[in-house]
PDB file of N, CA and C in Angstrom:
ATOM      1  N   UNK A   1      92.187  92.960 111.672  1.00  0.00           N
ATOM      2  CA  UNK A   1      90.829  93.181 112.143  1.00  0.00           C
ATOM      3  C   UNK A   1      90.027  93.761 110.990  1.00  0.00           C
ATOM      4  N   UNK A   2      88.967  92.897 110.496  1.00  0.00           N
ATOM      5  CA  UNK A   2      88.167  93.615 109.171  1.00  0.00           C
ATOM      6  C   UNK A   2      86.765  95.028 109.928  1.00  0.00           C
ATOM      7  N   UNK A   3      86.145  95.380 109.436  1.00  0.00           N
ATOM      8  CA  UNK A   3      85.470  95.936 109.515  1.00  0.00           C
ATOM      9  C   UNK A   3      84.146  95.286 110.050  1.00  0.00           C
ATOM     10  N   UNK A   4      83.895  94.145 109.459  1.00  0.00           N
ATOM     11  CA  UNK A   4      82.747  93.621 110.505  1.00  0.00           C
ATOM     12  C   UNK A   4      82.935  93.369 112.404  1.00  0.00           C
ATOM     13  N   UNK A   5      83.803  93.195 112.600  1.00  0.00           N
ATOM     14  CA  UNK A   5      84.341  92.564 113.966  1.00  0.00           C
ATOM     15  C   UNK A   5      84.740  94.092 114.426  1.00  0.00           C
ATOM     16  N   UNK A   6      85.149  95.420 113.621  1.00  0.00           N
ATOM     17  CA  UNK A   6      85.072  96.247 114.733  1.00  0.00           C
ATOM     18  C   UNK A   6      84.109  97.183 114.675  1.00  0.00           C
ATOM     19  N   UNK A   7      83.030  96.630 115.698  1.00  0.00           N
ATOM     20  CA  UNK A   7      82.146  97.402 115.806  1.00  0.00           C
ATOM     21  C   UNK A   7      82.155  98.070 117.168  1.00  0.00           C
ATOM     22  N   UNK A   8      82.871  97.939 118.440  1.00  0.00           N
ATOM     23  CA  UNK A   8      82.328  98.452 119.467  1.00  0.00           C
ATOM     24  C   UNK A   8      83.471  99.533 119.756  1.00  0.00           C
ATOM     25  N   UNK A   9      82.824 100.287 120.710  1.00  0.00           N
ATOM     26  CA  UNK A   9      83.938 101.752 120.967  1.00  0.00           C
ATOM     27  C   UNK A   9      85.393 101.489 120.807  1.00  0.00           C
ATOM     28  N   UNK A  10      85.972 102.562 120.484  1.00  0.00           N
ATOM     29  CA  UNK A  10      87.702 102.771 120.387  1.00  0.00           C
ATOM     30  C   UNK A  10      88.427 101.833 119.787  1.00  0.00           C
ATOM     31  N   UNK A  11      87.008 101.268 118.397  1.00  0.00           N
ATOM     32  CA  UNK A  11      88.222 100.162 117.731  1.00  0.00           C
ATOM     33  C   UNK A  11      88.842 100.985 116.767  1.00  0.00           C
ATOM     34  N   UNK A  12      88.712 101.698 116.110  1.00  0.00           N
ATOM     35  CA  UNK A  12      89.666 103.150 115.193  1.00  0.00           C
ATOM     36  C   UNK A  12      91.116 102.906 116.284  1.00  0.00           C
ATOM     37  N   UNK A  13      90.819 103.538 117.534  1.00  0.00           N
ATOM     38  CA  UNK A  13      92.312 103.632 118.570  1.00  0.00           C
ATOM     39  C   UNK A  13      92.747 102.324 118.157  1.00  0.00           C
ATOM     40  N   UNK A  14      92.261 101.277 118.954  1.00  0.00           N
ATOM     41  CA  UNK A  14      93.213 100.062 118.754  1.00  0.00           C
ATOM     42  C   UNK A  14      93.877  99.772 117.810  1.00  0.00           C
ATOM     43  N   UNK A  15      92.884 100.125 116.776  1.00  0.00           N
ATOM     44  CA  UNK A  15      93.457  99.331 115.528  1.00  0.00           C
ATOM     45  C   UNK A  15      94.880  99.479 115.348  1.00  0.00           C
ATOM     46  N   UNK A  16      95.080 101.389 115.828  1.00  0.00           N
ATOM     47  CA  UNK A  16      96.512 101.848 115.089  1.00  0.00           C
ATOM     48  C   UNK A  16      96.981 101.895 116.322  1.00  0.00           C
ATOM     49  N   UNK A  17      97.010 101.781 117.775  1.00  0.00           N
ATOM     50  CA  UNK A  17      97.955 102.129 118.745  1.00  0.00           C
ATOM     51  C   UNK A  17      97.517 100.834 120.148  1.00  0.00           C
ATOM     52  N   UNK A  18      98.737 100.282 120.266  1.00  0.00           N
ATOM     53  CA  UNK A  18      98.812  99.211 120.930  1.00  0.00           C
ATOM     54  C   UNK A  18      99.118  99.796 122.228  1.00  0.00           C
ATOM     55  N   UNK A  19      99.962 100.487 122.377  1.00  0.00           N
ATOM     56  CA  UNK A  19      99.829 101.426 124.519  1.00  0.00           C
ATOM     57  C   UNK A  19      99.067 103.119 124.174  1.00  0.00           C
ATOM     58  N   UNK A  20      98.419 102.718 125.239  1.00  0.00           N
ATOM     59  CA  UNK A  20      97.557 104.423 125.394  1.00  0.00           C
ATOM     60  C   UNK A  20      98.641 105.506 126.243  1.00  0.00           C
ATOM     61  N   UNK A  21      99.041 106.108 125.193  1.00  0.00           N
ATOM     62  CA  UNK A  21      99.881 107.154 124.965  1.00  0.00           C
ATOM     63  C   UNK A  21     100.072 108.222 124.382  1.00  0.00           C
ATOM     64  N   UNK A  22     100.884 109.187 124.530  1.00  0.00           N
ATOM     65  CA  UNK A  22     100.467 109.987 123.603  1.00  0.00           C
ATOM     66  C   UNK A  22     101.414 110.009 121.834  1.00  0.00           C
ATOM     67  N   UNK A  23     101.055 110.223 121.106  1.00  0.00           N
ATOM     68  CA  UNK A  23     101.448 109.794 119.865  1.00  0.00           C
ATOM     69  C   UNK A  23     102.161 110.640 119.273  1.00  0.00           C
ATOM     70  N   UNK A  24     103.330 110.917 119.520  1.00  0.00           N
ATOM     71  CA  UNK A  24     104.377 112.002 118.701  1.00  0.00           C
ATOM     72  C   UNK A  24     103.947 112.649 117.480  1.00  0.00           C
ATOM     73  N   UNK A  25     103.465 111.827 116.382  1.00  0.00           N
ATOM     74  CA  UNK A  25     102.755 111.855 114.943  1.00  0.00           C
ATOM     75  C   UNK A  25     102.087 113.373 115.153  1.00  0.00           C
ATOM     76  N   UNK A  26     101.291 113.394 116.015  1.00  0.00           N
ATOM     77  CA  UNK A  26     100.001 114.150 116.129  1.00  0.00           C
ATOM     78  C   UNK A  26     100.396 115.747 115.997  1.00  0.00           C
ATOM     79  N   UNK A  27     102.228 116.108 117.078  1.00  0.00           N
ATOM     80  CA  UNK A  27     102.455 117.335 116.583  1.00  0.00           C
ATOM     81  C   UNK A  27     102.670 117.783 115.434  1.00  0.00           C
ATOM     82  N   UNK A  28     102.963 117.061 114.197  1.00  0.00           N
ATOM     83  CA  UNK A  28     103.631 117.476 113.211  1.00  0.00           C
ATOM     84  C   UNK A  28     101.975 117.976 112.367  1.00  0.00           C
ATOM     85  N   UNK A  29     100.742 117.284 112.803  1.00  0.00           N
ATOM     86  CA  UNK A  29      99.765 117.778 111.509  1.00  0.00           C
ATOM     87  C   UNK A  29      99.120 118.895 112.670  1.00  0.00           C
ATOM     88  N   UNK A  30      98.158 119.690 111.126  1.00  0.00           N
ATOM     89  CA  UNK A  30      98.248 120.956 111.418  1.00  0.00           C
ATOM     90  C   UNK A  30      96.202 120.593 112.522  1.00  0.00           C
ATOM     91  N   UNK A  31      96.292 121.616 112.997  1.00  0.00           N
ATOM     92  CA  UNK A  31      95.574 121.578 114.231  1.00  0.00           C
ATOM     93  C   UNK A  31      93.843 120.789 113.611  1.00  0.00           C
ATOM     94  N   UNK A  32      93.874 121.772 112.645  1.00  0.00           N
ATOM     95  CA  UNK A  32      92.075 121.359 111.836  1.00  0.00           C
ATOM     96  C   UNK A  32      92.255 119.793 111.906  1.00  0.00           C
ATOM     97  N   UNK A  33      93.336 119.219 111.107  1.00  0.00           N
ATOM     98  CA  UNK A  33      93.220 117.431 110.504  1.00  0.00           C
ATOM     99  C   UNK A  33      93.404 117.225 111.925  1.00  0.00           C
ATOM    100  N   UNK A  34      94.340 117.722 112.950  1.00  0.00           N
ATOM    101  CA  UNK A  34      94.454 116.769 114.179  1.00  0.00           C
ATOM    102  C   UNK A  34      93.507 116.539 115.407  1.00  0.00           C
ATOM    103  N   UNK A  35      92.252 117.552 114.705  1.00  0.00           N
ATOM    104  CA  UNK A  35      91.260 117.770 115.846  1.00  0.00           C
ATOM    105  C   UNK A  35      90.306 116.175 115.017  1.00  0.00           C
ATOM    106  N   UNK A  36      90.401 116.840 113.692  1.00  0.00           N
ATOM    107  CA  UNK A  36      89.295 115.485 112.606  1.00  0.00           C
ATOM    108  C   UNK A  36      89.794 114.355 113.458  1.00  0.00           C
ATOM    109  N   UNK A  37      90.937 114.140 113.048  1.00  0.00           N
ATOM    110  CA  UNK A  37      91.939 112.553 113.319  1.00  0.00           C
ATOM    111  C   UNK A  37      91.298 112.099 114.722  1.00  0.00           C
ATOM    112  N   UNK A  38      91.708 113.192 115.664  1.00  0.00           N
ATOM    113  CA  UNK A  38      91.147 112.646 117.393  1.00  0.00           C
ATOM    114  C   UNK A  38      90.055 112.018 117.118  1.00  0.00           C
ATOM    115  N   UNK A  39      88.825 112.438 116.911  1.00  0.00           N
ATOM    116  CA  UNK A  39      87.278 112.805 117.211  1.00  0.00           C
ATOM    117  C   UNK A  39      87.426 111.402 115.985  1.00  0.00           C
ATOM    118  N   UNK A  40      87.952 110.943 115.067  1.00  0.00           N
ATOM    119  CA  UNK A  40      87.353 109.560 114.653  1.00  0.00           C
ATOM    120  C   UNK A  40      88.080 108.466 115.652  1.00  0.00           C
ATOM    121  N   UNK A  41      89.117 108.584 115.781  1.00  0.00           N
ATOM    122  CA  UNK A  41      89.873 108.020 116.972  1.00  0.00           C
ATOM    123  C   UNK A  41      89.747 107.458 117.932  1.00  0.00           C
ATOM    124  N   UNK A  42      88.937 108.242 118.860  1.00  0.00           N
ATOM    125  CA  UNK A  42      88.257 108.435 119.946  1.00  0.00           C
ATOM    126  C   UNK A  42      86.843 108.074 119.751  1.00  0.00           C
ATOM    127  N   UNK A  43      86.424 107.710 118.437  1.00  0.00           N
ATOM    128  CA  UNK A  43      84.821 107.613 118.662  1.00  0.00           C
ATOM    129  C   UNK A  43      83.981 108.947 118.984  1.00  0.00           C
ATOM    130  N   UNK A  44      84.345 110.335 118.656  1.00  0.00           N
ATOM    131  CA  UNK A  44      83.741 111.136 119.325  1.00  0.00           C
ATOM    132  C   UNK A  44      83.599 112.025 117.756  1.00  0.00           C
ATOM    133  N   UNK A  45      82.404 111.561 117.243  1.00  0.00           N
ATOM    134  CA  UNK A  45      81.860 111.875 115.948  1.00  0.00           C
ATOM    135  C   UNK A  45      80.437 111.719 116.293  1.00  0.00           C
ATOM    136  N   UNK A  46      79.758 112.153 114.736  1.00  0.00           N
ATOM    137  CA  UNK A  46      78.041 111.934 114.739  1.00  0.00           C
ATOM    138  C   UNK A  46      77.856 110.875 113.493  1.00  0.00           C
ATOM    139  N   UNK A  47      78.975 109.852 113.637  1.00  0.00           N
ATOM    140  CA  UNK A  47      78.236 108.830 112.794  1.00  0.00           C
ATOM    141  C   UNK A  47      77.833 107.722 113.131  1.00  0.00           C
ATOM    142  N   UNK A  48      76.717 107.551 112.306  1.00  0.00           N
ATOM    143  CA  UNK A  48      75.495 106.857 112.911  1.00  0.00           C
ATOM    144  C   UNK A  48      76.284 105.352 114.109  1.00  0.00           C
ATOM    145  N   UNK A  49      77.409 105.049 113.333  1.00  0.00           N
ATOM    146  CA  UNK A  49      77.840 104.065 113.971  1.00  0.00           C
ATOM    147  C   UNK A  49      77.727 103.967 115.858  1.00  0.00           C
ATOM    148  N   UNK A  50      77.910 105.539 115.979  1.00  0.00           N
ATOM    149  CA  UNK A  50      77.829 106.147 117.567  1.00  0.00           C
ATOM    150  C   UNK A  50      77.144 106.467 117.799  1.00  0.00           C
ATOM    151  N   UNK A  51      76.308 107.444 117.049  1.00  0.00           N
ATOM    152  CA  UNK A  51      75.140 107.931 117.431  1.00  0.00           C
ATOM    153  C   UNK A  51      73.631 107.024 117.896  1.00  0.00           C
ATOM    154  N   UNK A  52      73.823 105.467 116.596  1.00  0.00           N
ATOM    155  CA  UNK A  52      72.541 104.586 116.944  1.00  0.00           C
ATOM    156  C   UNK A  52      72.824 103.767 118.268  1.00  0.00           C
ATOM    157  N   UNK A  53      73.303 104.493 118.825  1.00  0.00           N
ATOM    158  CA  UNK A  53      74.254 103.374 120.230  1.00  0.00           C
ATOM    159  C   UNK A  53      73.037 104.030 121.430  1.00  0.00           C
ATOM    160  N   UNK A  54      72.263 105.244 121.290  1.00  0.00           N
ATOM    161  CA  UNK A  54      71.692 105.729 122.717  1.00  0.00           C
ATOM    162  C   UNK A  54      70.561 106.757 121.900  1.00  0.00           C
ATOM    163  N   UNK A  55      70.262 107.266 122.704  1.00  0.00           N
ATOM    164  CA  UNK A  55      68.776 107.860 122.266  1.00  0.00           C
ATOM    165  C   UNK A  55      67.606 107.283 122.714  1.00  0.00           C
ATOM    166  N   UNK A  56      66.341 107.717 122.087  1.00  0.00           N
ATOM    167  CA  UNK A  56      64.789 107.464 122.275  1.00  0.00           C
ATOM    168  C   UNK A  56      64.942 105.650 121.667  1.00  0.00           C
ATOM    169  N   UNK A  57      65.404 106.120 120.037  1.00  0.00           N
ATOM    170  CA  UNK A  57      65.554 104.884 119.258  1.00  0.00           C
ATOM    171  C   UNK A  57      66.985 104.380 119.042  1.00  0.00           C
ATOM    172  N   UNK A  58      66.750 103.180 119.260  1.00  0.00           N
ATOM    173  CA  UNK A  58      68.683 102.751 119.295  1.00  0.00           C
ATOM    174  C   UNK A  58      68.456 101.645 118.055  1.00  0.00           C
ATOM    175  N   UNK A  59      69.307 102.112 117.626  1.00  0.00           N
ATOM    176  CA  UNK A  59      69.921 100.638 116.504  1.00  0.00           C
ATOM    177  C   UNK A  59      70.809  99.607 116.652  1.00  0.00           C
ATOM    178  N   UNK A  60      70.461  98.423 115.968  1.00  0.00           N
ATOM    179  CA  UNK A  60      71.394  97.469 116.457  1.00  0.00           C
ATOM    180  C   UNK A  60      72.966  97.784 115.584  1.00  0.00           C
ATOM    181  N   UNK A  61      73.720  97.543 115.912  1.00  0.00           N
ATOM    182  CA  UNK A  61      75.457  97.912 115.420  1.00  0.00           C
ATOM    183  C   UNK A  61      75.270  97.172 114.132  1.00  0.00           C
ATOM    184  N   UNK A  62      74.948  96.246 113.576  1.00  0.00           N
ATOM    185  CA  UNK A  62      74.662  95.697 112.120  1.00  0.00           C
ATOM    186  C   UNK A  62      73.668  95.911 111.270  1.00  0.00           C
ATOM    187  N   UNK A  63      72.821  97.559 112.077  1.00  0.00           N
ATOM    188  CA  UNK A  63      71.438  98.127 110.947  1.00  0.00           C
ATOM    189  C   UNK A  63      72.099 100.134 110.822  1.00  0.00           C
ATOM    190  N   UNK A  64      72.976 100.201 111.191  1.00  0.00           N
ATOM    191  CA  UNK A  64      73.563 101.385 111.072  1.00  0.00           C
ATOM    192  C   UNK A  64      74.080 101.628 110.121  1.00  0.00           C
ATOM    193  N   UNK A  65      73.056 101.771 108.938  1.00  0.00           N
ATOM    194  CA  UNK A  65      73.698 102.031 107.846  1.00  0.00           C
ATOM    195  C   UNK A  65      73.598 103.504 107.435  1.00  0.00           C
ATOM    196  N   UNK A  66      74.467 103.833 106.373  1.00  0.00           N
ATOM    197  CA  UNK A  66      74.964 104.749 105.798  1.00  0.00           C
ATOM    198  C   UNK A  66      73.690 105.306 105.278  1.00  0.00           C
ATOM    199  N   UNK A  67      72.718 106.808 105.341  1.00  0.00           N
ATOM    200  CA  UNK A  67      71.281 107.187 105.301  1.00  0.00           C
ATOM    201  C   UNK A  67      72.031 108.017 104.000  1.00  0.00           C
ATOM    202  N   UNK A  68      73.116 108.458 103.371  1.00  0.00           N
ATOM    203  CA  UNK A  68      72.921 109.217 102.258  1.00  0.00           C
ATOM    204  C   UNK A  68      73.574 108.190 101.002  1.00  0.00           C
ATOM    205  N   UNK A  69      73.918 107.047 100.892  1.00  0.00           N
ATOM    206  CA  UNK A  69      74.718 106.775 100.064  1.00  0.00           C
ATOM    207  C   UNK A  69      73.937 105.426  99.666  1.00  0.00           C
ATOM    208  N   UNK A  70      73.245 105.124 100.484  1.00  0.00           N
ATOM    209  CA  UNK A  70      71.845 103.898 100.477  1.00  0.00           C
ATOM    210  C   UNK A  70      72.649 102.311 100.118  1.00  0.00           C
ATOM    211  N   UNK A  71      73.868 102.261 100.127  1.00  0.00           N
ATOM    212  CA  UNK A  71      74.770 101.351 100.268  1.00  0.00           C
ATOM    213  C   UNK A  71      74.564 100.238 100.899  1.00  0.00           C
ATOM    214  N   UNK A  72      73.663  99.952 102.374  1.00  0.00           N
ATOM    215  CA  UNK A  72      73.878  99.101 103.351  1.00  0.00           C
ATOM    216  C   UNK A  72      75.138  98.994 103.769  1.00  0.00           C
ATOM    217  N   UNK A  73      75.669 100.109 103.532  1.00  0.00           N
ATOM    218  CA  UNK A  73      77.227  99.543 104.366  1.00  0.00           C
ATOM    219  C   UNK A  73      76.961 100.679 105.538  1.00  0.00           C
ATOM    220  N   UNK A  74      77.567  99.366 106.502  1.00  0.00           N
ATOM    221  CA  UNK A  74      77.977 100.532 108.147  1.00  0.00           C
ATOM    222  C   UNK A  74      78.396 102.028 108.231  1.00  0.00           C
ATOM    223  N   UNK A  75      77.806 102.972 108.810  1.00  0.00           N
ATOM    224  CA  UNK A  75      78.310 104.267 108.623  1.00  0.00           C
ATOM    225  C   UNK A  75      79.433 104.537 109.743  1.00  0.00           C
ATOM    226  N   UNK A  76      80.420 104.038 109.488  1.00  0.00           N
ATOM    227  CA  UNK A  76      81.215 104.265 110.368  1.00  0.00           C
ATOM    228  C   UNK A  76      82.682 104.917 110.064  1.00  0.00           C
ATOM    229  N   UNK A  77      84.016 105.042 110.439  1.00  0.00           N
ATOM    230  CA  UNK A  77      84.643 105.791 110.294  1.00  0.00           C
ATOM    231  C   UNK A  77      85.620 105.504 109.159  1.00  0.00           C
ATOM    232  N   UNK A  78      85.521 103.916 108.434  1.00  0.00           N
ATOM    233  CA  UNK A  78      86.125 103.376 107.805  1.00  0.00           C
ATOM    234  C   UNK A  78      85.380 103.800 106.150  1.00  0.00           C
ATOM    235  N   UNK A  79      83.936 103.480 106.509  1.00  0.00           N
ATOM    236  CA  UNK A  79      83.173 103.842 105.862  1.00  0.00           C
ATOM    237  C   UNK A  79      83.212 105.207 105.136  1.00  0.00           C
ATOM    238  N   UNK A  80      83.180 106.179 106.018  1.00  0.00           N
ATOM    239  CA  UNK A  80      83.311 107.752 105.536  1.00  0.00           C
ATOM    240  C   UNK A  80      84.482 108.038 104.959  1.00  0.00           C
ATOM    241  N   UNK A  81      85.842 107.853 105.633  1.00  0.00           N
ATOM    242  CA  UNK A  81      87.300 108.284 105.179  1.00  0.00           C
ATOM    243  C   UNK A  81      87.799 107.001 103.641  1.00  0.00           C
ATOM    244  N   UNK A  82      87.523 106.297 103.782  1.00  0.00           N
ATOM    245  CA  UNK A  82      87.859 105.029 102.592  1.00  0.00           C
ATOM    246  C   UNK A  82      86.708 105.126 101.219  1.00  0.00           C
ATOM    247  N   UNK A  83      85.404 104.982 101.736  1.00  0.00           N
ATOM    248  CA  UNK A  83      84.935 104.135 100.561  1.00  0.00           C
ATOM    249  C   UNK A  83      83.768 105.383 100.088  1.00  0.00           C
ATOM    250  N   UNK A  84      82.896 105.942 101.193  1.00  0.00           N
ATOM    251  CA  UNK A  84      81.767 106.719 100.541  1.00  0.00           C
ATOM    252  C   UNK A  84      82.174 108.463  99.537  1.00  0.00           C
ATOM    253  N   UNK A  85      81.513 107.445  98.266  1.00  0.00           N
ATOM    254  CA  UNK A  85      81.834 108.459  97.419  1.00  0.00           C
ATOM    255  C   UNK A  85      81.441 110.294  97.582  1.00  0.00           C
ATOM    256  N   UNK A  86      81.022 110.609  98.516  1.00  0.00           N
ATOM    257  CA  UNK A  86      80.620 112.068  98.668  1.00  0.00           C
ATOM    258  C   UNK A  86      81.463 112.874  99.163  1.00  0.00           C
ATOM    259  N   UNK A  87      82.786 111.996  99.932  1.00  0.00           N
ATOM    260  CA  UNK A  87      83.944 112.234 100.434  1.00  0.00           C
ATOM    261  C   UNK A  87      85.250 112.085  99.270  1.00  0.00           C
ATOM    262  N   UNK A  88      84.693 112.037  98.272  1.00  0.00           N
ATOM    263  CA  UNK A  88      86.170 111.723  97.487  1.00  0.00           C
ATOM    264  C   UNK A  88      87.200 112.734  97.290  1.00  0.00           C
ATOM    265  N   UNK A  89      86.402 114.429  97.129  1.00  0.00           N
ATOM    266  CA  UNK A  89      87.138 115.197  96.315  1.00  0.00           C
ATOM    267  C   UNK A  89      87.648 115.637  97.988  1.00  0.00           C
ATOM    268  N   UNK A  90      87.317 115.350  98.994  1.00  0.00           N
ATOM    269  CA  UNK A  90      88.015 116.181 100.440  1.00  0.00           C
ATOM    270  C   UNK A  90      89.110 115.030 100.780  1.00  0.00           C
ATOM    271  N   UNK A  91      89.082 113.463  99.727  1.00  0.00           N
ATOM    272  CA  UNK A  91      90.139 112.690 100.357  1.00  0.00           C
ATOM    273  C   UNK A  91      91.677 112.832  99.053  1.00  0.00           C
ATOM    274  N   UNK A  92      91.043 113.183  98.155  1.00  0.00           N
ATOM    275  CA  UNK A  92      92.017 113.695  97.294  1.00  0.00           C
ATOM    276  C   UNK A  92      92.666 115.134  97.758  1.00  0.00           C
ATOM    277  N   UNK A  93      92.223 115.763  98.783  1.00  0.00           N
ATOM    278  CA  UNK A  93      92.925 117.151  98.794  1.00  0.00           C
ATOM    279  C   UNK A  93      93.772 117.117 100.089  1.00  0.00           C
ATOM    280  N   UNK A  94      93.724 115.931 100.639  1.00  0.00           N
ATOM    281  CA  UNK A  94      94.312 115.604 102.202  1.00  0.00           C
ATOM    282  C   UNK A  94      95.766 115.214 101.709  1.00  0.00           C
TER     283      UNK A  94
END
């Protein structure tokens, strides 16, 4: 599944977990990363990807772009943890 095609809720979950369950993995990391991990997981973040979904003004899922990195790329969870450079030195310390 690339990144264009997952655009709608709980594609982060799917991607990595095929039965909704609970995931053994999750006890071993420490509480801070396992609260981060949920909340992209789950879709339950403030990036724009979710956020342009409701409000006054709604965006369409293919104009949700990234407002600090001026990229045109989707601000979404793939987006933040992988590619946008403002996140590099917090993905090197993980």
């Amino acid at each position: 599944m690339d990144n264009a095609t997952c655009l709608n809720v709980l594609c982060t979950y799917r991607l990595f977990n095929t039965t909704f369950e609970y995931q053994l993995y999750l006890d071993k990391l420490p509480a801070k990363y396992r609260t981060v991990l949920l909340k992209f997981r789950l879709s339950s973040h403030q990036l724009r990807i979710e956020t342009g979904r409701y409000g006054n003004i709604r965006i369409l899922q293919n104009e949700r772009y990234c407002v600090i990195c001026n990229s045109r790329d989707l601000e979404d969870d793939f987006h933040v943890e992988c590619v946008h450079n403002i996140y590099s030195d917090l993905r090197k310390n993980i």
